[in-house]
N, C-alpha and C. Protein backbone atom coordinates (compact mmCIF):
# COMPACT_ATOMS: atom_id res chain seq x y z
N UNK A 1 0.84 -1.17 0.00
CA UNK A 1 0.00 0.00 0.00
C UNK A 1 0.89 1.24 0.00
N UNK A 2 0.41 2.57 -0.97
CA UNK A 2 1.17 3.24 -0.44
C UNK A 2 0.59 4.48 0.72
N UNK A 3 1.41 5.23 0.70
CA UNK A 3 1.28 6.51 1.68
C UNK A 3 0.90 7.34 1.67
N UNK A 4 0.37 7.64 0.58
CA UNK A 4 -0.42 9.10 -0.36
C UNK A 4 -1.43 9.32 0.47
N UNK A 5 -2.00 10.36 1.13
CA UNK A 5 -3.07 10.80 1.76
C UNK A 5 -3.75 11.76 0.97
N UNK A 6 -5.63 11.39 1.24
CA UNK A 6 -6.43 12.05 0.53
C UNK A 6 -7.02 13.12 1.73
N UNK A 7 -7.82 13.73 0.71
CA UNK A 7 -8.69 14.81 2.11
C UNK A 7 -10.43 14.10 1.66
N UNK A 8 -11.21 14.12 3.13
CA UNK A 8 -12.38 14.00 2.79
C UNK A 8 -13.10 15.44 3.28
N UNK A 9 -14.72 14.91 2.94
CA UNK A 9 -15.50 16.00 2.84
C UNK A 9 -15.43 17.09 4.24
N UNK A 10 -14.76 16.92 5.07
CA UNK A 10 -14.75 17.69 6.42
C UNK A 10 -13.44 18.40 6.33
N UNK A 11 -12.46 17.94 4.92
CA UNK A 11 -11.04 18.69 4.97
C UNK A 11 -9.73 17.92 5.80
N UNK A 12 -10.29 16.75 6.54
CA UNK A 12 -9.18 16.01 7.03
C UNK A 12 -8.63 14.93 6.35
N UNK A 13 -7.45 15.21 6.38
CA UNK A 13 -6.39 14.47 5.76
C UNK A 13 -6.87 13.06 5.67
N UNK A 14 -6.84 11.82 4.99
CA UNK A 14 -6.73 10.59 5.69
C UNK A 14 -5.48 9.78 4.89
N UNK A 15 -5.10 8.93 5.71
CA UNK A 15 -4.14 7.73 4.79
C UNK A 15 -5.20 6.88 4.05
N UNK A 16 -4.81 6.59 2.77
CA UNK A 16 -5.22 5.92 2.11
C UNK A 16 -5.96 4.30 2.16
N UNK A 17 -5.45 3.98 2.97
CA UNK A 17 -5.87 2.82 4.09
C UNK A 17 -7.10 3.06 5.13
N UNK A 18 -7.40 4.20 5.58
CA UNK A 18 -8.45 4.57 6.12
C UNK A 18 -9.46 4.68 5.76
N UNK A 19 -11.25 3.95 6.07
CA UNK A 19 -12.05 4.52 5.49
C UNK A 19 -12.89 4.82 6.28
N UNK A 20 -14.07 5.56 6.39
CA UNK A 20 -15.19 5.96 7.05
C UNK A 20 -16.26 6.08 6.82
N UNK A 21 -17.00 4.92 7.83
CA UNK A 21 -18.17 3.97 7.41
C UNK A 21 -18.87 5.06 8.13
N UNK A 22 -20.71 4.49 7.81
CA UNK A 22 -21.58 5.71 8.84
C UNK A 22 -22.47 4.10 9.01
N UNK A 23 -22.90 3.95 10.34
CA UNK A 23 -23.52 3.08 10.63
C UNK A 23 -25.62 3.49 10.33
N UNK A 24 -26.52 2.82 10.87
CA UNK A 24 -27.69 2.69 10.59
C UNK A 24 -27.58 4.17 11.28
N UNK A 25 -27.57 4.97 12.46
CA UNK A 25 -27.95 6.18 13.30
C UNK A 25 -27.24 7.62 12.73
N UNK A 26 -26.24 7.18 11.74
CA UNK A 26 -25.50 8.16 10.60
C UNK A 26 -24.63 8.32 11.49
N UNK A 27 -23.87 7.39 12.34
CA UNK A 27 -22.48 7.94 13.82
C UNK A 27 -21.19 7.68 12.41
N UNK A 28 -20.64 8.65 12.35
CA UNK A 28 -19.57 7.83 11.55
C UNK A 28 -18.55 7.24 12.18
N UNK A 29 -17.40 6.24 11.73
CA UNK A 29 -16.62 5.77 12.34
C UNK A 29 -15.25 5.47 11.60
N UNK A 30 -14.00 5.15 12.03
CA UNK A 30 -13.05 5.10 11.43
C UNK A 30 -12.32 3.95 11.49
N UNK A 31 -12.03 3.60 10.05
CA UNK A 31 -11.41 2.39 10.22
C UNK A 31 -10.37 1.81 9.34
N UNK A 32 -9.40 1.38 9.43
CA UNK A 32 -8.15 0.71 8.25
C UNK A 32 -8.57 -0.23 7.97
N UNK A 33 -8.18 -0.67 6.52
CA UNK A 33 -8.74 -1.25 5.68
C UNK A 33 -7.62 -2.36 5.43
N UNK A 34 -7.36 -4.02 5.89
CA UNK A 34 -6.45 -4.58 6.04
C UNK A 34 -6.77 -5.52 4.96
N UNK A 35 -7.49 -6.20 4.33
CA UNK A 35 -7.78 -6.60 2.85
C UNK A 35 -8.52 -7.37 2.67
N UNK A 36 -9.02 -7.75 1.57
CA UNK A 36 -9.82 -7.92 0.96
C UNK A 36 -10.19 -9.60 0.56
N UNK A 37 -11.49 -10.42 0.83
CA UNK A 37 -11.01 -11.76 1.00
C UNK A 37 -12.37 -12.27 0.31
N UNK A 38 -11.81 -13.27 -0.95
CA UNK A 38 -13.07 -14.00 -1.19
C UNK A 38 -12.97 -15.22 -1.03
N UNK A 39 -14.61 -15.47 -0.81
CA UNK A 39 -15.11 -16.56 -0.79
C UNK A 39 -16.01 -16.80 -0.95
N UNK A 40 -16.44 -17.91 -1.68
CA UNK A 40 -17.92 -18.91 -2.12
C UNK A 40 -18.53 -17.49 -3.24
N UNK A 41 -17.36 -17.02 -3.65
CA UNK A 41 -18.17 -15.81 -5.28
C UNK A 41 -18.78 -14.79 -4.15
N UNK A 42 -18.41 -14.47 -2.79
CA UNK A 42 -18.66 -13.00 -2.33
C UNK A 42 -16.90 -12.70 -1.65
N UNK A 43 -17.33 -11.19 -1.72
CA UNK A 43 -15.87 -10.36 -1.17
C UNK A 43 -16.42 -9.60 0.20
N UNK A 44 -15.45 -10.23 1.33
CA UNK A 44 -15.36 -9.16 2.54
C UNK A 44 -14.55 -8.61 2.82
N UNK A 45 -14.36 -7.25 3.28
CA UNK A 45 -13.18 -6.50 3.47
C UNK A 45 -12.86 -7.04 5.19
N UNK A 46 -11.63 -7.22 5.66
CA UNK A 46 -11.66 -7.44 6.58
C UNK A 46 -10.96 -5.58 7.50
N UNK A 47 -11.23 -5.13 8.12
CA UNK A 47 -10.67 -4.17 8.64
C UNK A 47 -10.49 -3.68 10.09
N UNK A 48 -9.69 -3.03 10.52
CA UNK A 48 -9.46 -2.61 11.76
C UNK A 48 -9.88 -0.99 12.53
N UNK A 49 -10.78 -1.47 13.63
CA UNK A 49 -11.09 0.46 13.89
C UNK A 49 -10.16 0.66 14.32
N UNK A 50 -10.56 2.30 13.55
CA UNK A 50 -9.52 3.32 14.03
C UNK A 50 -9.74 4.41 14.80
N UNK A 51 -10.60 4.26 15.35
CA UNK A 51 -11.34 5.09 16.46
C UNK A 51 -11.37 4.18 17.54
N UNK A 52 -11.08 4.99 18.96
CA UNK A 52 -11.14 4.10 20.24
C UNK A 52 -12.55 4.36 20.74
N UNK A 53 -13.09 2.86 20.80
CA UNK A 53 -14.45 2.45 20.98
C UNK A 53 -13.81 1.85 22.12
N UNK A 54 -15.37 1.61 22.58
CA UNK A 54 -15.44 0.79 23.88
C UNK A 54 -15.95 -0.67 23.92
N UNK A 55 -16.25 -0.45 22.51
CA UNK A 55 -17.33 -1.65 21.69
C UNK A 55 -16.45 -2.98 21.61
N UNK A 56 -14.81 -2.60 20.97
CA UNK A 56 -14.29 -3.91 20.47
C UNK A 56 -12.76 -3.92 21.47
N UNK A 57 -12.47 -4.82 21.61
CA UNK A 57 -11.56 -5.44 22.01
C UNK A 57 -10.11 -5.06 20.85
N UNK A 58 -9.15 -4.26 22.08
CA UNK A 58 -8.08 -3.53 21.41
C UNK A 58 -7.37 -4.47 20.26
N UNK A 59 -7.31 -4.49 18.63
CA UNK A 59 -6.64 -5.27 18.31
C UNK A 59 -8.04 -6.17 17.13
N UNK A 60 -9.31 -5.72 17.74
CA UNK A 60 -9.88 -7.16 17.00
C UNK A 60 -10.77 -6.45 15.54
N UNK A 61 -10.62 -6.87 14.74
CA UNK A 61 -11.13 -6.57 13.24
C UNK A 61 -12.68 -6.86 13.17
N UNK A 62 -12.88 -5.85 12.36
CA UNK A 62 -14.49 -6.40 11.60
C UNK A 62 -14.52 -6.94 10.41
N UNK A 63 -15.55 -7.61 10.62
CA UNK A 63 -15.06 -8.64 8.94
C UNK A 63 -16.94 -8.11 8.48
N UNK A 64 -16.93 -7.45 7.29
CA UNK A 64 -18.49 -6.99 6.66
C UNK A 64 -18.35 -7.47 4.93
N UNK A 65 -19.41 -7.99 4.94
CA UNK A 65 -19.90 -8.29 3.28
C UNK A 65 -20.07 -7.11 2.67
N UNK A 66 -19.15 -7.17 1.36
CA UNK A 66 -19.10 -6.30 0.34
C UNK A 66 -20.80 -6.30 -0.18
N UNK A 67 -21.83 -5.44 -0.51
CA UNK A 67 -22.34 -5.54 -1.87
C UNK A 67 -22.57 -4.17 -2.49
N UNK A 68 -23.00 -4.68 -3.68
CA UNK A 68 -23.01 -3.39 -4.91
C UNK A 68 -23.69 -2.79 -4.38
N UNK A 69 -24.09 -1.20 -4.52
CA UNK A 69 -25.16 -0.72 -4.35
C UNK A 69 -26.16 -0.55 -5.14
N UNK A 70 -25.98 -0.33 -6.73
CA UNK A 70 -26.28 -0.16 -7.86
C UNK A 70 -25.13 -0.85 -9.11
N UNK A 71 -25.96 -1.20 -9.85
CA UNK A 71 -25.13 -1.73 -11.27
C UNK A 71 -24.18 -0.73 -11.82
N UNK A 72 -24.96 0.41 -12.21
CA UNK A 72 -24.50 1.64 -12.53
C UNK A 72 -23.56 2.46 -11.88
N UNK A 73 -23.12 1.98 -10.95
CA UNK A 73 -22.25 3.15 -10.17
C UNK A 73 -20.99 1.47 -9.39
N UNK A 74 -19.71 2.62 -8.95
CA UNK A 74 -18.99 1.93 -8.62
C UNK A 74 -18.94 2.20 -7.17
N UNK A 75 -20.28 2.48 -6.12
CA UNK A 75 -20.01 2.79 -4.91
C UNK A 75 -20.50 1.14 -4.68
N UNK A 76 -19.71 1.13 -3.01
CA UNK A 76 -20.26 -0.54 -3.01
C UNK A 76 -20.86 -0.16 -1.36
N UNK A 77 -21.49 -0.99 -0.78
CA UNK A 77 -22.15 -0.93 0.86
C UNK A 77 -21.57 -2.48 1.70
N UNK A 78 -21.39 -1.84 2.67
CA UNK A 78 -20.59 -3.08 3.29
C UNK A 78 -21.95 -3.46 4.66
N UNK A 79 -22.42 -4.99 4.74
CA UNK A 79 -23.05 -5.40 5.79
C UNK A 79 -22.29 -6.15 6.25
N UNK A 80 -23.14 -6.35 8.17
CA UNK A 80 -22.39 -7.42 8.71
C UNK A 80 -23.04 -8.83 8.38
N UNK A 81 -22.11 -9.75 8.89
CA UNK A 81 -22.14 -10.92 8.61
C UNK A 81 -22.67 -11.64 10.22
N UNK A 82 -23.47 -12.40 9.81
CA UNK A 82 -24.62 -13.13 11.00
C UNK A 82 -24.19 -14.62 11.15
N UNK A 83 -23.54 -14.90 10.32
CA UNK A 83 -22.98 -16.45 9.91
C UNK A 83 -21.52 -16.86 10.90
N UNK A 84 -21.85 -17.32 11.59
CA UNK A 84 -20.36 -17.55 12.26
C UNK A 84 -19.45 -18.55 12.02
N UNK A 85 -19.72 -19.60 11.32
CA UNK A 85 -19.16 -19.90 10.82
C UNK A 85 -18.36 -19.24 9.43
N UNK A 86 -19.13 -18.33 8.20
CA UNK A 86 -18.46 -17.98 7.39
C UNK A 86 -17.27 -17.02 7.73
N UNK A 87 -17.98 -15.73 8.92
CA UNK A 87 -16.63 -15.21 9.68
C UNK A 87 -15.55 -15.67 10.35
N UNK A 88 -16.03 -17.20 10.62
CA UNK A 88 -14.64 -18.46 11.26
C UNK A 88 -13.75 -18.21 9.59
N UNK A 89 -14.12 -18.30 8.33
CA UNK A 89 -13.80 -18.75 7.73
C UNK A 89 -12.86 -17.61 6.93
N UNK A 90 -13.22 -16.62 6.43
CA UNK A 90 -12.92 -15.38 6.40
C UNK A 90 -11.64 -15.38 6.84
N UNK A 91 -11.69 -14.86 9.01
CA UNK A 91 -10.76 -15.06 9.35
C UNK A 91 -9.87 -15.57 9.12
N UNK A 92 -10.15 -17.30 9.35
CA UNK A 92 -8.63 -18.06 8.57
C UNK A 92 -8.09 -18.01 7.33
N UNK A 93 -8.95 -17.31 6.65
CA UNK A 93 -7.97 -17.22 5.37
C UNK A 93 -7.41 -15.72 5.48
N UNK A 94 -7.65 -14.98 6.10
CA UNK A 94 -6.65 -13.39 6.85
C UNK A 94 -5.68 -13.61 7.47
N UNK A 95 -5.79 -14.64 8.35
CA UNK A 95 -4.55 -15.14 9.47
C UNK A 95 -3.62 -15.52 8.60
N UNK A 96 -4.08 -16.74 7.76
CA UNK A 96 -3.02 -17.28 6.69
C UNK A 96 -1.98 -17.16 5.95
N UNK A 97 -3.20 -15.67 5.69
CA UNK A 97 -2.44 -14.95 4.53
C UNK A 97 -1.46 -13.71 5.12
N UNK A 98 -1.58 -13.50 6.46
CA UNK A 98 -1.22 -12.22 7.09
C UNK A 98 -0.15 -13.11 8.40
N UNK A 99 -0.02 -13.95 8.03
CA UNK A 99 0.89 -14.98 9.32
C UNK A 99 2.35 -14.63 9.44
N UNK A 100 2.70 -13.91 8.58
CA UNK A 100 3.94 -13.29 9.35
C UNK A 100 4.10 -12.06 9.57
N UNK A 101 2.67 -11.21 9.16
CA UNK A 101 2.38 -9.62 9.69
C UNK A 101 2.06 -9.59 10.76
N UNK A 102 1.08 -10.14 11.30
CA UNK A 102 0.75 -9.85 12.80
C UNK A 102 0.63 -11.39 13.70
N UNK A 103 0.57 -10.88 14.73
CA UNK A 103 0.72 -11.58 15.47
C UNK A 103 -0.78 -12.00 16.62
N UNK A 104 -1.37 -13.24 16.16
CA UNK A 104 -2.70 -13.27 16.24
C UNK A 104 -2.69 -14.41 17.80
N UNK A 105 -4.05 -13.72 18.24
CA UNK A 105 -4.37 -14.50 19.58
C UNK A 105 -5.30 -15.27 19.45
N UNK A 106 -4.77 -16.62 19.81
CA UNK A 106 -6.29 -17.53 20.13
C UNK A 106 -7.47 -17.67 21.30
């Protein structure tokens, strides 16, 4: 990845790796974007907040289903995933692939 920073609509800088989701109540939130993983013909981004919540456990990723929003346009909407097994699955193929980047807890 590189290092190039963009500005968004409020004028703040971000790294390119950063994106900012707005949940169902419009709260926005911040988060790095650690990559991108398919399976069974769908794509989840797996990513890390970047805002200190109280919500997640220092260190632990969200894993949300990519989908289109429209045919016509290249914006996409990310949901969560209810399936715990497919997020078992997800995961291990992040760990796998990321096994000598970080250093993961069981």
């Amino acid at each position: 990845m590189n290092d190039e920073n963009t500005t968004n609509n409020s004028g703040e800088e971000l790294a390119d790796n950063i994106i900012i989701l707005n949940d169902e109540n419009g709260e926005e939130s911040r988060f790095e974007f650690l990559d991108l993983i398919e399976l069974d013909n769908e794509e989840y981004v797996v990513l890390l907040p970047a805002d200190d919540t109280d919500d997640e456990e220092p260190g632990e990723v969200v894993i949300l289903k990519v989908e289109d929003t429209d045919e016509d346009s290249d914006e996409e909407s990310y949901v969560s995933v209810d399936n715990e097994e497919t997020l078992n699955r997800v995961f291990e193929i992040f760990k796998d692939k990321f096994k000598n980047e970080f250093d993961f807890v069981d």
